[in-house]
PDB file of N, CA and C in Angstrom:
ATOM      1  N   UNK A   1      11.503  24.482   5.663  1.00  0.00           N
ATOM      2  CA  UNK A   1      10.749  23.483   4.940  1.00  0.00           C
ATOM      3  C   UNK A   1      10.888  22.118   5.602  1.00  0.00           C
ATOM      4  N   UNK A   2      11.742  21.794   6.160  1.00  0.00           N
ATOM      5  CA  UNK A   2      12.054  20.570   6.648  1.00  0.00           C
ATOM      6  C   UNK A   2      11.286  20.293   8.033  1.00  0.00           C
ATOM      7  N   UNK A   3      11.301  21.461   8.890  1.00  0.00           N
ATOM      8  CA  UNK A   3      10.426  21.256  10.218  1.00  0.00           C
ATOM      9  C   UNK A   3       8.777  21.036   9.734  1.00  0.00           C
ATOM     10  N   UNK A   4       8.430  21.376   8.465  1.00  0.00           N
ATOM     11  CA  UNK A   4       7.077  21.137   8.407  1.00  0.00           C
ATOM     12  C   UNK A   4       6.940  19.747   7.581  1.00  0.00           C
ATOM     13  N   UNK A   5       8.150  18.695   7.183  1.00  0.00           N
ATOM     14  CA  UNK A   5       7.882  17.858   6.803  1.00  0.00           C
ATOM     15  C   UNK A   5       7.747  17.254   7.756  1.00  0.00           C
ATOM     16  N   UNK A   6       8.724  17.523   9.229  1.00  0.00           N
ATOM     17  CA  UNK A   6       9.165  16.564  10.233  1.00  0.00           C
ATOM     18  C   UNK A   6       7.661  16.682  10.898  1.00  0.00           C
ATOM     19  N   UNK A   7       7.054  17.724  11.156  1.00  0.00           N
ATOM     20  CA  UNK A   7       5.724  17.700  11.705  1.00  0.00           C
ATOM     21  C   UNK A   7       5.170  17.184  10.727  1.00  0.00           C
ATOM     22  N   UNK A   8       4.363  17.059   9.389  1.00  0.00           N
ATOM     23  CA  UNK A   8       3.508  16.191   9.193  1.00  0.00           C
ATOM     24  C   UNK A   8       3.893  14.429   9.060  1.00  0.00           C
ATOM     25  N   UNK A   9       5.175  14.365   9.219  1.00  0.00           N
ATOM     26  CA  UNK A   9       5.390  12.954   9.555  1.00  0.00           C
ATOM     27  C   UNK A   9       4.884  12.612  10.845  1.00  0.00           C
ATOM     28  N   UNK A  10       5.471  13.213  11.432  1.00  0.00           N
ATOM     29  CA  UNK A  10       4.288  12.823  13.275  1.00  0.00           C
ATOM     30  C   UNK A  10       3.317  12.876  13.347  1.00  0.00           C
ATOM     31  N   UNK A  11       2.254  13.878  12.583  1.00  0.00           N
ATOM     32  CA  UNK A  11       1.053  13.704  12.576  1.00  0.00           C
ATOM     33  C   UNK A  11       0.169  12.607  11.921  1.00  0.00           C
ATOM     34  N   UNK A  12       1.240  12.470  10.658  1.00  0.00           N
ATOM     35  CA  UNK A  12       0.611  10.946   9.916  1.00  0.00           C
ATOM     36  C   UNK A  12       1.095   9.741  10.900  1.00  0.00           C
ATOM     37  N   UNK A  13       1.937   9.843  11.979  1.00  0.00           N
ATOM     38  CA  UNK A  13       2.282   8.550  12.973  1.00  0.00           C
ATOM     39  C   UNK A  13       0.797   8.583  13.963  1.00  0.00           C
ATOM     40  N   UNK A  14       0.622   9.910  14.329  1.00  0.00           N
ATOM     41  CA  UNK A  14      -0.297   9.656  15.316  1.00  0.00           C
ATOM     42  C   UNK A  14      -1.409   9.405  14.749  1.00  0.00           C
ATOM     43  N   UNK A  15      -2.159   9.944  13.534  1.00  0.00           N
ATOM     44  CA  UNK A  15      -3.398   9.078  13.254  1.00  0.00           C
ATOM     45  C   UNK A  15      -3.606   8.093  12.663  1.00  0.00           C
ATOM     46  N   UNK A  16      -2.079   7.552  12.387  1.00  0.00           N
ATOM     47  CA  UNK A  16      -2.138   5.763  12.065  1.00  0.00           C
ATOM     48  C   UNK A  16      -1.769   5.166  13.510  1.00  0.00           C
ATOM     49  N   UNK A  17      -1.729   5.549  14.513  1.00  0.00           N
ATOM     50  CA  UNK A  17      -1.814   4.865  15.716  1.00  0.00           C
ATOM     51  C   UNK A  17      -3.238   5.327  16.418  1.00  0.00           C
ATOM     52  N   UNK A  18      -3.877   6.352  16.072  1.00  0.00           N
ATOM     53  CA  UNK A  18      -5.453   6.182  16.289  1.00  0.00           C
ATOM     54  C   UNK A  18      -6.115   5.175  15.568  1.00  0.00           C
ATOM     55  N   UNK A  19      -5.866   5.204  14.447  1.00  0.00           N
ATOM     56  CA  UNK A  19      -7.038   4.260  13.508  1.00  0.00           C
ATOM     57  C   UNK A  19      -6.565   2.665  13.964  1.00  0.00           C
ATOM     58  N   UNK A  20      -5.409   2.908  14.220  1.00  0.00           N
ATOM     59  CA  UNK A  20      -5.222   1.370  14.816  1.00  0.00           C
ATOM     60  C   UNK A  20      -5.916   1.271  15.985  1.00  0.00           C
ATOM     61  N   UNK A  21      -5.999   1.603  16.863  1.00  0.00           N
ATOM     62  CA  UNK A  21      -6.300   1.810  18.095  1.00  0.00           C
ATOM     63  C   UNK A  21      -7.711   1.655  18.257  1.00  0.00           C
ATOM     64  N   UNK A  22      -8.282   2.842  17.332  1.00  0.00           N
ATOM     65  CA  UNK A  22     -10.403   2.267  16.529  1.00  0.00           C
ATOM     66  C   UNK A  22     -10.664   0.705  16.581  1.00  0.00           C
ATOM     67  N   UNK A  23      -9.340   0.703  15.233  1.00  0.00           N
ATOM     68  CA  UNK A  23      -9.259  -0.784  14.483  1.00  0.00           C
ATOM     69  C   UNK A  23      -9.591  -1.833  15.413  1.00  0.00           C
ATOM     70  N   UNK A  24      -8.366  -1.877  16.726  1.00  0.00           N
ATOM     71  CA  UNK A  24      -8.248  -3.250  17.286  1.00  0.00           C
ATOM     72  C   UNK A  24      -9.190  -2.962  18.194  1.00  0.00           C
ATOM     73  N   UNK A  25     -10.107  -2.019  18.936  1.00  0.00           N
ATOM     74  CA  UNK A  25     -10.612  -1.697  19.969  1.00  0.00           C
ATOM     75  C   UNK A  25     -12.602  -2.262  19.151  1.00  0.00           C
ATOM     76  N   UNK A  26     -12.634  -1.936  18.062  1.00  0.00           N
ATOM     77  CA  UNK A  26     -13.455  -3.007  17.070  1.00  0.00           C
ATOM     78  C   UNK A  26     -13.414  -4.516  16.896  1.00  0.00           C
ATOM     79  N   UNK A  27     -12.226  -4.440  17.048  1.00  0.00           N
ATOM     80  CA  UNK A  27     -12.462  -6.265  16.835  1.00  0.00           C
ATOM     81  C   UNK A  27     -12.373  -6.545  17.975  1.00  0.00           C
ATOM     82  N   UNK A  28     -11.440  -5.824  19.271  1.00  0.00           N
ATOM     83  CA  UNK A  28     -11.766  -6.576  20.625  1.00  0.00           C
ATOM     84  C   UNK A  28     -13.155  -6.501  20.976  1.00  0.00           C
ATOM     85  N   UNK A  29     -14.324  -5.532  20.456  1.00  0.00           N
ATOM     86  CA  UNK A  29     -15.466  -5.851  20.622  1.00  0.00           C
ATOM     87  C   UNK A  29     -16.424  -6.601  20.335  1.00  0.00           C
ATOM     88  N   UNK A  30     -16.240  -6.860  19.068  1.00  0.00           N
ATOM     89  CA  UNK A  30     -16.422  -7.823  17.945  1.00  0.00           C
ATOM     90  C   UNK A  30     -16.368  -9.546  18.779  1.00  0.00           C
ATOM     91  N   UNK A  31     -15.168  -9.715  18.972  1.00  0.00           N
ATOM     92  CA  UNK A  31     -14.820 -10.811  19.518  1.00  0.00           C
ATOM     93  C   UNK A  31     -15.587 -11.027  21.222  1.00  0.00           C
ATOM     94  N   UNK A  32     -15.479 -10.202  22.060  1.00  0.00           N
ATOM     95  CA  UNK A  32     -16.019 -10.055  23.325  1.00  0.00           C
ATOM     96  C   UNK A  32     -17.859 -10.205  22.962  1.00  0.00           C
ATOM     97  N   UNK A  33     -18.488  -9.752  22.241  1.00  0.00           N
ATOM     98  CA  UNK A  33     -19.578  -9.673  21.646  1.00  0.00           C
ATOM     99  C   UNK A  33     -19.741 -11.312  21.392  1.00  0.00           C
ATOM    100  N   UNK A  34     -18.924 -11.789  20.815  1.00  0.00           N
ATOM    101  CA  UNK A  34     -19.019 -13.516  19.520  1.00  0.00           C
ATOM    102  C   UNK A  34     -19.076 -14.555  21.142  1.00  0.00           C
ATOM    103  N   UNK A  35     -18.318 -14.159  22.150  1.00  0.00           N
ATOM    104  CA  UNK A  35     -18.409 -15.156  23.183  1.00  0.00           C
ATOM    105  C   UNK A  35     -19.101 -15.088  23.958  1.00  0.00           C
ATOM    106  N   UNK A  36     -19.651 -13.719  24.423  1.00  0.00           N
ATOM    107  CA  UNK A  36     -20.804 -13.199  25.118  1.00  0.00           C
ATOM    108  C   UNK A  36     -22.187 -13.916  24.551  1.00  0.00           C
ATOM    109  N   UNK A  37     -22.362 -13.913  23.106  1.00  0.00           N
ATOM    110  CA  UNK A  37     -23.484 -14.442  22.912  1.00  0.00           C
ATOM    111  C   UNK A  37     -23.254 -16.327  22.687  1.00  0.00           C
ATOM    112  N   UNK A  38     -22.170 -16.415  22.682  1.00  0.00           N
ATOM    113  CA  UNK A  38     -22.001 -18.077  22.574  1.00  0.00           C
ATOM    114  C   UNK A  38     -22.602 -18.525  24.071  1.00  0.00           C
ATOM    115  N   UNK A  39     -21.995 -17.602  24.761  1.00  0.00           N
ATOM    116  CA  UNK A  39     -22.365 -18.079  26.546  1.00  0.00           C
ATOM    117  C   UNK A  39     -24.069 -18.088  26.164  1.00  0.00           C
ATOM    118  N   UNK A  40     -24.532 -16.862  25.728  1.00  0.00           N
ATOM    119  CA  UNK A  40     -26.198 -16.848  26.013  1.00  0.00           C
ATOM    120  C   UNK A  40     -26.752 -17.604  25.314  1.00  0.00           C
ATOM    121  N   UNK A  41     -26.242 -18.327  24.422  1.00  0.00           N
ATOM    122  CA  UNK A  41     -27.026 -19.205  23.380  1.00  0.00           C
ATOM    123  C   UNK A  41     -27.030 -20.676  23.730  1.00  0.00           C
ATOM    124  N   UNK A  42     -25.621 -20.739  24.767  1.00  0.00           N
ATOM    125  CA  UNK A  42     -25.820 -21.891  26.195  1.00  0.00           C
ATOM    126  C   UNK A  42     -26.706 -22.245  26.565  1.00  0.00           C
ATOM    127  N   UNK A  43     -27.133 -20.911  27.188  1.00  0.00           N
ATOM    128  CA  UNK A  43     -27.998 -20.699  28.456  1.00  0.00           C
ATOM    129  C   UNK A  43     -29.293 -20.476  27.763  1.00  0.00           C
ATOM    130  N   UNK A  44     -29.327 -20.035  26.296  1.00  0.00           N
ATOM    131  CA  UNK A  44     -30.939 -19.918  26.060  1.00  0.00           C
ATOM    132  C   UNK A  44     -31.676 -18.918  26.633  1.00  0.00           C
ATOM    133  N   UNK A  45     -30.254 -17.612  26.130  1.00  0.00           N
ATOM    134  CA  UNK A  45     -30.936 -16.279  26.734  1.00  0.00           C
ATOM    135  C   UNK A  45     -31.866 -15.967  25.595  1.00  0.00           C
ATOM    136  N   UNK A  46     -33.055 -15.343  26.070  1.00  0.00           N
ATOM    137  CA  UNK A  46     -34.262 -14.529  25.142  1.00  0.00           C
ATOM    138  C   UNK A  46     -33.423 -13.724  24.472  1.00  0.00           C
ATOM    139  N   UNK A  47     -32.681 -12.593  25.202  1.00  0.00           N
ATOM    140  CA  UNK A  47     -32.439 -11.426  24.710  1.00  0.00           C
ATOM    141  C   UNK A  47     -31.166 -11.547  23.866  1.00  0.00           C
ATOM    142  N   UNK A  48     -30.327 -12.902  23.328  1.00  0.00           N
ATOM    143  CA  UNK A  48     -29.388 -12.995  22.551  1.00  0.00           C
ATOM    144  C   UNK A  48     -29.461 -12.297  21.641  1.00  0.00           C
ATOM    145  N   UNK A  49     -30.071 -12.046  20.842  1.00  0.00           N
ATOM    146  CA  UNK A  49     -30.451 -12.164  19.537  1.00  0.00           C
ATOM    147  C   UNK A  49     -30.086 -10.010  19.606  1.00  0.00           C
ATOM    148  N   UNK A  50     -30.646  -9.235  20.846  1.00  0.00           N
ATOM    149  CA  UNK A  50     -30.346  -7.983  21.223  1.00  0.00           C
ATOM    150  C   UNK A  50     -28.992  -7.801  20.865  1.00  0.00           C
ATOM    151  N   UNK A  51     -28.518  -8.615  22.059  1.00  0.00           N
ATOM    152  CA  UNK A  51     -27.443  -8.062  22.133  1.00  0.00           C
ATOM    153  C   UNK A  51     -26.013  -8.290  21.278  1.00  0.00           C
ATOM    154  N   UNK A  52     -26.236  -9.613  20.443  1.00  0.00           N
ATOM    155  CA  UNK A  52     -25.630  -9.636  19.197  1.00  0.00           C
ATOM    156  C   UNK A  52     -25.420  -8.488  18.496  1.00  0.00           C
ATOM    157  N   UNK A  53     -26.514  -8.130  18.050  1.00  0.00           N
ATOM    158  CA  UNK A  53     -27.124  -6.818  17.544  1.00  0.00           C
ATOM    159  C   UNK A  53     -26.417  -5.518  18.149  1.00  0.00           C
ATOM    160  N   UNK A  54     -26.371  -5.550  19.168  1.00  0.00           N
ATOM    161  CA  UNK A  54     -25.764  -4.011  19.807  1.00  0.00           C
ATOM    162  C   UNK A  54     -24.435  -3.977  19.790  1.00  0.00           C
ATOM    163  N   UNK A  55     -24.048  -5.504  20.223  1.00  0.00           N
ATOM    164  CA  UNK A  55     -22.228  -5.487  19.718  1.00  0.00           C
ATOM    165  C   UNK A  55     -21.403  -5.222  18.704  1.00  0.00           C
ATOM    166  N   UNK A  56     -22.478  -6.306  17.897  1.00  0.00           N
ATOM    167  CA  UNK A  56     -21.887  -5.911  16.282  1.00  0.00           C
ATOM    168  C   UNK A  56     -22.232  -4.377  15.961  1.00  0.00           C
ATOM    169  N   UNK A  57     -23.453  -3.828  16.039  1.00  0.00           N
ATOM    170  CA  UNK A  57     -23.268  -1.986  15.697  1.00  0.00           C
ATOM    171  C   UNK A  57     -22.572  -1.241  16.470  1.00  0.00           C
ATOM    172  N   UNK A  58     -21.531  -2.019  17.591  1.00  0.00           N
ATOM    173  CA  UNK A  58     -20.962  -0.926  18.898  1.00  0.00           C
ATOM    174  C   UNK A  58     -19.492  -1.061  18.262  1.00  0.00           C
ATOM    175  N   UNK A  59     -18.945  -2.600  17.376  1.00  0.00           N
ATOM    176  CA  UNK A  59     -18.040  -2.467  16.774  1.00  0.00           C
ATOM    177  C   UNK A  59     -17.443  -1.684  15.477  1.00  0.00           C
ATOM    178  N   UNK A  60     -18.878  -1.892  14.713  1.00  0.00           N
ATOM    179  CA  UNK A  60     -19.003  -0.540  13.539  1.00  0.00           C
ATOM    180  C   UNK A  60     -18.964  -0.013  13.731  1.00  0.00           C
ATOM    181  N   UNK A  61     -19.254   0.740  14.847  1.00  0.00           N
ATOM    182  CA  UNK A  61     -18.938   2.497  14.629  1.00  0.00           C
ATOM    183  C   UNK A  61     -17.914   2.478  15.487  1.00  0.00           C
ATOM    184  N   UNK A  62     -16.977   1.542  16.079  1.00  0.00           N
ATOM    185  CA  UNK A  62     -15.644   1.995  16.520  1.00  0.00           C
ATOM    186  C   UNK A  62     -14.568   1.881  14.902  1.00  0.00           C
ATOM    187  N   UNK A  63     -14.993   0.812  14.055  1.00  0.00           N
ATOM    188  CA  UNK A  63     -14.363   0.459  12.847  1.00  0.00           C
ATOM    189  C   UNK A  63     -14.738   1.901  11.960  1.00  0.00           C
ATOM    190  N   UNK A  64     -15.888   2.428  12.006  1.00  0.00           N
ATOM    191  CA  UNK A  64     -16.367   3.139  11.136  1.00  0.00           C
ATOM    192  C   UNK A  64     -15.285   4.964  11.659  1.00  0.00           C
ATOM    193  N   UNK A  65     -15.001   4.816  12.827  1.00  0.00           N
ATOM    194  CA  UNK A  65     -14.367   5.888  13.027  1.00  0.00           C
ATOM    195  C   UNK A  65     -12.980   5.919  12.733  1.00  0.00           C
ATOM    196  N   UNK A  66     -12.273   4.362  12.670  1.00  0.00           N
ATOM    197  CA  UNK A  66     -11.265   4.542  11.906  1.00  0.00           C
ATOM    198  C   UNK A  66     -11.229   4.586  10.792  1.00  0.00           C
ATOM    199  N   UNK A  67     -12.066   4.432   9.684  1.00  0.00           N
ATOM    200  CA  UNK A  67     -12.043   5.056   8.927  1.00  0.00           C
ATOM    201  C   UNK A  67     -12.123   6.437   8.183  1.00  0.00           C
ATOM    202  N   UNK A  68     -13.270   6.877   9.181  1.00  0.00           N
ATOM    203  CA  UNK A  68     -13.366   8.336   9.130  1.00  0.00           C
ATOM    204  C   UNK A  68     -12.137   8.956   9.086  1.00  0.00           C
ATOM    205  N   UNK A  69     -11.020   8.419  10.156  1.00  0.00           N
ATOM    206  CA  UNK A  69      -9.986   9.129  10.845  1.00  0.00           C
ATOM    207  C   UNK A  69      -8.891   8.957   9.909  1.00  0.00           C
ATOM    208  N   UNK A  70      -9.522   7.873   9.060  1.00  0.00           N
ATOM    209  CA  UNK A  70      -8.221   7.345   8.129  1.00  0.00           C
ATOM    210  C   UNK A  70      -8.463   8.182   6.804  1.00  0.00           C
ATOM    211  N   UNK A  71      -9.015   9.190   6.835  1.00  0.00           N
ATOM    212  CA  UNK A  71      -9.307   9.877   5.474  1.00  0.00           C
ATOM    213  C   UNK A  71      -8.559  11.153   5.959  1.00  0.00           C
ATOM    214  N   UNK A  72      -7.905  11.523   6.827  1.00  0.00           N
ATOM    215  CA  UNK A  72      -7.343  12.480   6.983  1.00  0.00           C
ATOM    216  C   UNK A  72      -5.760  12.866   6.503  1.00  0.00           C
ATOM    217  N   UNK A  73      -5.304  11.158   6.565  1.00  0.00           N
ATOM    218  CA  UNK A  73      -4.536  11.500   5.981  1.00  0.00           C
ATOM    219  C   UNK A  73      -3.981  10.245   4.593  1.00  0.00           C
ATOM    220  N   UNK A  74      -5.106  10.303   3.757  1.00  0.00           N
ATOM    221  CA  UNK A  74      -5.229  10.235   2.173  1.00  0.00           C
ATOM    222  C   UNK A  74      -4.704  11.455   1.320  1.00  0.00           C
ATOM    223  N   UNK A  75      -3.699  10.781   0.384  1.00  0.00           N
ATOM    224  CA  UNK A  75      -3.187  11.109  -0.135  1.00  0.00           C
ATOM    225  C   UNK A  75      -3.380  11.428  -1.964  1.00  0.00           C
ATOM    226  N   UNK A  76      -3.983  10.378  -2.445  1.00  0.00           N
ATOM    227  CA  UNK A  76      -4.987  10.232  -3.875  1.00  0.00           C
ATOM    228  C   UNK A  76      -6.567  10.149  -3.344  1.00  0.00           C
ATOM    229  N   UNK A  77      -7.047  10.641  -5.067  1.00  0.00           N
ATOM    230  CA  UNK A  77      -8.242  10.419  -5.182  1.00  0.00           C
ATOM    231  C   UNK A  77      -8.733   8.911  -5.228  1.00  0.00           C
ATOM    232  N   UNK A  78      -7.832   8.231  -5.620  1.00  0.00           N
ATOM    233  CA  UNK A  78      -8.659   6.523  -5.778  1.00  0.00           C
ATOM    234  C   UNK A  78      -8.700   6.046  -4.241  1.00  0.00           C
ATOM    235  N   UNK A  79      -7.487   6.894  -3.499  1.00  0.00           N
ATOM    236  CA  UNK A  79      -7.633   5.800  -2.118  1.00  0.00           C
ATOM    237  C   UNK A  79      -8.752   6.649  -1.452  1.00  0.00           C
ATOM    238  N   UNK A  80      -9.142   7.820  -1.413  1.00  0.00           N
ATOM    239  CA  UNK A  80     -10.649   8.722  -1.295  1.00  0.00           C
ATOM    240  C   UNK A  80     -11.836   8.409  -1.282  1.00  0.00           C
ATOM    241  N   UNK A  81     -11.551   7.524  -3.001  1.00  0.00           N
ATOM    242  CA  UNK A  81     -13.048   6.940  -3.501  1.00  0.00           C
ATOM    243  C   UNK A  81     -13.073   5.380  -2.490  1.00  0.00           C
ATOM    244  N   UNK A  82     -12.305   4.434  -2.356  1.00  0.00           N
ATOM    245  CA  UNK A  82     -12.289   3.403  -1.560  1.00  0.00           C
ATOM    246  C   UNK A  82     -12.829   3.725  -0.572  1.00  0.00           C
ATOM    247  N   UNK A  83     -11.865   4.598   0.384  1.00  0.00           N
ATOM    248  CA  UNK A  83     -12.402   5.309   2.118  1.00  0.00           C
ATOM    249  C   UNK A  83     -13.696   5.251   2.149  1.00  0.00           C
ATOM    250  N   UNK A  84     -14.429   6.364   0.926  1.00  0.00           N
ATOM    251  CA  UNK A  84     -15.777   6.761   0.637  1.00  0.00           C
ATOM    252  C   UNK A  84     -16.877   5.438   0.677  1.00  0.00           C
ATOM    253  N   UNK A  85     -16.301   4.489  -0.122  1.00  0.00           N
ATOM    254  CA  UNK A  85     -17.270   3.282  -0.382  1.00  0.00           C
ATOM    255  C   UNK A  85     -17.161   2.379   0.906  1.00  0.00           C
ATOM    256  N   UNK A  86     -16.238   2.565   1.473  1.00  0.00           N
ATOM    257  CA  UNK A  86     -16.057   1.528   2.939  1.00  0.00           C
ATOM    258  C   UNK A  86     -16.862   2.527   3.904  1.00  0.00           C
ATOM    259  N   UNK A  87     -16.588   3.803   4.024  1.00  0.00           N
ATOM    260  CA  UNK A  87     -17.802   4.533   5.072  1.00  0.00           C
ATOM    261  C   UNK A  87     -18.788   4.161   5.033  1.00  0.00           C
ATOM    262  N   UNK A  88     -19.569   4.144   3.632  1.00  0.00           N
ATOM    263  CA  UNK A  88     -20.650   4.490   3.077  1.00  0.00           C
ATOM    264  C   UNK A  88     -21.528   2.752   3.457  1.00  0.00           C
ATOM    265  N   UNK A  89     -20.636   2.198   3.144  1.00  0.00           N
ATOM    266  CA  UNK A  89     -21.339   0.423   3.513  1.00  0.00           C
ATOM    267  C   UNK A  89     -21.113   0.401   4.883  1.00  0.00           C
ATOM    268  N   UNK A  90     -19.986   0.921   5.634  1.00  0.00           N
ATOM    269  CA  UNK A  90     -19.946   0.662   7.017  1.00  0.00           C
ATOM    270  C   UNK A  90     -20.922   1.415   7.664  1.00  0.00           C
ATOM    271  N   UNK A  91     -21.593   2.723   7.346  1.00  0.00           N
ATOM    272  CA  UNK A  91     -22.879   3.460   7.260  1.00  0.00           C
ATOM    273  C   UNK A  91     -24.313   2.297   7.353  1.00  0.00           C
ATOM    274  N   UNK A  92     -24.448   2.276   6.111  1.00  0.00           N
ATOM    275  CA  UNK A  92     -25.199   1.565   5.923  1.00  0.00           C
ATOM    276  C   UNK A  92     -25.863   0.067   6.806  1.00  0.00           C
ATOM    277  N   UNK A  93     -24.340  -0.602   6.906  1.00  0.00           N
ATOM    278  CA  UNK A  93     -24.752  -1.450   7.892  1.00  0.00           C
ATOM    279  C   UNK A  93     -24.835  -1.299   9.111  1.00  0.00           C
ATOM    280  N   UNK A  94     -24.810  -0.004   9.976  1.00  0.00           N
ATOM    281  CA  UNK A  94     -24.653  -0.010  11.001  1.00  0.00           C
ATOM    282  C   UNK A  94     -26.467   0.898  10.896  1.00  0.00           C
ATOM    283  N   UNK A  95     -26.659   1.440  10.096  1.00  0.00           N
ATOM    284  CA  UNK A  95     -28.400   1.893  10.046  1.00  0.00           C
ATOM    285  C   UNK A  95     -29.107   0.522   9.887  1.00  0.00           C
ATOM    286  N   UNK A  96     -28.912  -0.578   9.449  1.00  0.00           N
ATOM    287  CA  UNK A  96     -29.395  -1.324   9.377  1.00  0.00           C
ATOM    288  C   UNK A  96     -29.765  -2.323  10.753  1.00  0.00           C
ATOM    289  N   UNK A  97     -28.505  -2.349  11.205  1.00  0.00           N
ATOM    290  CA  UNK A  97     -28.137  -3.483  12.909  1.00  0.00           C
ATOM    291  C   UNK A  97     -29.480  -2.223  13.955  1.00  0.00           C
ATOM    292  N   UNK A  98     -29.078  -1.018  13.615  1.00  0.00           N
ATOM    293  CA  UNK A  98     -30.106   0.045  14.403  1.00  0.00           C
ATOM    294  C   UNK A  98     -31.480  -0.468  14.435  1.00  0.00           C
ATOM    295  N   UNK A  99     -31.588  -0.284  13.051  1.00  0.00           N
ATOM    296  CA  UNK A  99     -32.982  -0.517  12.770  1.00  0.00           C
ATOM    297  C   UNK A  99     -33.545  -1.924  13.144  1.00  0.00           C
ATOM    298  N   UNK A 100     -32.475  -3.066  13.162  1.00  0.00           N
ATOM    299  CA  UNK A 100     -33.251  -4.815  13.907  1.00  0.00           C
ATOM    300  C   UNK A 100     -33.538  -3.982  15.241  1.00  0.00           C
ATOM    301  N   UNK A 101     -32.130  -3.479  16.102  1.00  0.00           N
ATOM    302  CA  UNK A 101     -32.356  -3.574  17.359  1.00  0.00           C
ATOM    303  C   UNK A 101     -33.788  -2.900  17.538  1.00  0.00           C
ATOM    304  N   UNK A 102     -33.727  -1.811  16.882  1.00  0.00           N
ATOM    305  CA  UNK A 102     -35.321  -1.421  17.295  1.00  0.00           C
ATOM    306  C   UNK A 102     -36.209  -2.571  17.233  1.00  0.00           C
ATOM    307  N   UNK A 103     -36.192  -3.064  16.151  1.00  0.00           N
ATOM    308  CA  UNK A 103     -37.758  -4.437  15.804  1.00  0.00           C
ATOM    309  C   UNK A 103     -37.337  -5.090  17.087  1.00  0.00           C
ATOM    310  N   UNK A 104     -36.156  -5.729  17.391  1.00  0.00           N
ATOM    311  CA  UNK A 104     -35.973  -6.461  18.277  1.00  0.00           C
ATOM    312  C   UNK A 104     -36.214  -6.066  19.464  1.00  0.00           C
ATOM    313  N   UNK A 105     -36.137  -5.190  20.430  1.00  0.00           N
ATOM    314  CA  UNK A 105     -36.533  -4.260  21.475  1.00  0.00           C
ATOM    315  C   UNK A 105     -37.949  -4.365  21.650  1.00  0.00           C
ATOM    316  N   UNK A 106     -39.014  -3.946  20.364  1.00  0.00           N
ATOM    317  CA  UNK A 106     -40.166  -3.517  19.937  1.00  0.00           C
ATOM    318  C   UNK A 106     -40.934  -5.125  20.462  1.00  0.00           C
ATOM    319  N   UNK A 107     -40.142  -6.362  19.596  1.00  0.00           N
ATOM    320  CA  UNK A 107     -40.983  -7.841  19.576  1.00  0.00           C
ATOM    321  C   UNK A 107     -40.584  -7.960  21.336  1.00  0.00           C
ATOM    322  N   UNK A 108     -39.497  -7.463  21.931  1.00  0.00           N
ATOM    323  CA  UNK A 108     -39.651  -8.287  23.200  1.00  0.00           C
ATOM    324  C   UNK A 108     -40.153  -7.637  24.478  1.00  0.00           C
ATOM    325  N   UNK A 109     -40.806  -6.600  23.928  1.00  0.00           N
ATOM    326  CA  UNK A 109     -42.062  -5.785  25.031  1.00  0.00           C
ATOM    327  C   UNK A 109     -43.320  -6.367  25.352  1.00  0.00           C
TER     328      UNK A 109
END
């Protein structure tokens, strides 16, 4: 009984060092994204407004996979229903950033 506690303790180490890993690999995009377009908004790039857009949905779905990843190892139903409602908006907004980039793509043809 004890070797299978000692294994799911390692396994709950390693996918709280994945979701971290999602986590910060999201906001280093996030952030790389925020200065990238500060530079183009300098310069009075056309296509700012794109690529805002593609950063911020390239960071959601690195954020959105730690969450995914973070439901694996939930333990209650309330922290389930949370996970669920943070997918579900992190979902949502990332169909949404999709759907500008398309308009946006579409207006600059």
């Amino acid at each position: 009984m004890s070797i299978l506690y000692e294994i799911e303790e390692i396994f709950e180490i390693i996918v709280q060092c994945g979701v971290l890993l999602l986590e910060c690999t999201g906001v280093t995009t996030l952030l790389f994204t925020t200065f990238k377009t500060i530079w183009g908004c300098l310069r009075r790039d056309p296509k700012i407004r794109l690529t805002l857009a593609k950063g911020i949905a390239l960071a959601l779905e690195f954020k959105l996979g730690g969450e995914v990843l973070r439901t694996v190892i939930v333990r209650e139903w309330s922290e389930l229903a949370i996970l669920g409602a943070i997918i579900l908006l992190r979902g949502a907004l990332t169909f949404l950033i999709h759907w500008e980039i398309k308009t946006e793509e579409a207006n600059l043809e």
